[in-house]
Protein backbone atom coordinates (compact mmCIF):
# COMPACT_ATOMS: atom_id res chain seq x y z
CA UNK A 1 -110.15 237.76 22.34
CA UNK A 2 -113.68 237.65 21.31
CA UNK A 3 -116.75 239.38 23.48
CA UNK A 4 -117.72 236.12 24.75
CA UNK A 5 -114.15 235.85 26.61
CA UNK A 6 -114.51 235.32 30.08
CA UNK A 7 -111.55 237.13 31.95
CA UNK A 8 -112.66 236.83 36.01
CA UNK A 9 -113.23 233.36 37.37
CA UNK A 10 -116.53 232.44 38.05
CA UNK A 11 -118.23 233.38 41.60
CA UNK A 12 -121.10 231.88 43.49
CA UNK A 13 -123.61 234.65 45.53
CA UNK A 14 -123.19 234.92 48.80
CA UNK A 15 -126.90 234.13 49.47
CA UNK A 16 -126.32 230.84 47.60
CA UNK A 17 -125.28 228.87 51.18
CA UNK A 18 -124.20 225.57 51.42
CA UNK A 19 -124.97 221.68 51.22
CA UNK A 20 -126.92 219.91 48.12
CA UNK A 21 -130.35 221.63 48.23
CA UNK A 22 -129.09 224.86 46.98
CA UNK A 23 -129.82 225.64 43.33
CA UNK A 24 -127.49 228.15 42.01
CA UNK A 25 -125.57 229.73 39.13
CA UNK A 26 -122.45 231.33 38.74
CA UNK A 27 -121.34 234.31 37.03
CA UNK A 28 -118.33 235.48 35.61
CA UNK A 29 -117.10 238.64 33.85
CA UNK A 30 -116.63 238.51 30.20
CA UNK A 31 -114.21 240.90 27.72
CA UNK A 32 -116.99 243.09 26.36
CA UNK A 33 -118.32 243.79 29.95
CA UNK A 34 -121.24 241.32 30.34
CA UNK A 35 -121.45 238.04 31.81
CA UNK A 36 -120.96 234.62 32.14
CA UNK A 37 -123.74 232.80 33.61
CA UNK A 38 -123.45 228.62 34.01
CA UNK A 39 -125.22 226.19 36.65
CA UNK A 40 -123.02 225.85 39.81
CA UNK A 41 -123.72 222.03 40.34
CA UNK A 42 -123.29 221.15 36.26
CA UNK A 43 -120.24 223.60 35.49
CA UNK A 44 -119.88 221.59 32.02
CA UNK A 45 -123.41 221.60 30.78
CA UNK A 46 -122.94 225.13 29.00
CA UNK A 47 -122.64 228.73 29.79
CA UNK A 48 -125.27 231.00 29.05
CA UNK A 49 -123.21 234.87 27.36
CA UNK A 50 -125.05 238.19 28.37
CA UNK A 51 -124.03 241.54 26.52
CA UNK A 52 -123.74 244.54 28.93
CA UNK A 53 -126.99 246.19 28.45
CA UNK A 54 -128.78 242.64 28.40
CA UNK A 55 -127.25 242.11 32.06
CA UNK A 56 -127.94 245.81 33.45
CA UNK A 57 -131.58 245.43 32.10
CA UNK A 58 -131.77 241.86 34.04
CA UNK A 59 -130.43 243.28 36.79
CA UNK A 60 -133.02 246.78 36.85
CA UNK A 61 -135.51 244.21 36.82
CA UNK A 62 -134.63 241.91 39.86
CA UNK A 63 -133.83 245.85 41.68
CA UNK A 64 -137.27 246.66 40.85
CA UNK A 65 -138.84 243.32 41.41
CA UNK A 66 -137.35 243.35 44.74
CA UNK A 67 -138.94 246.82 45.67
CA UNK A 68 -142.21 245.60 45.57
């Protein structure tokens, strides 16, 4: 298993709704301890890899971006 093994299934936010309007992604654990990250309506276009400090830094800055 390399680090860009993705062991969870992929999940959808729970902000993300429902009917065709909604543009979301989808994010899934990988074996290293990052993520996943593909386009919920185009699954088979690709799936973006994140290492573990490249995720916790994205996510410090939507934390902080959301403080303002």
């Amino acid at each position: 298993m390399n680090s860009k093994s993705i062991v969870s299934p992929f999940s959808k936010s729970s902000y993300s709704g429902g009917g065709t309007a909604n543009e979301c992604v989808e994010v899934a654990h990988t074996s290293d301890g990052g993520r996943a990250v593909r386009d919920s309506k185009e699954p088979g276009r690709g799936v973006a890899h994140f290492a573990p400090g490249a995720w916790r830094a994205f996510l410090t800055h939507l934390n902080r971006t959301q403080a303002l």
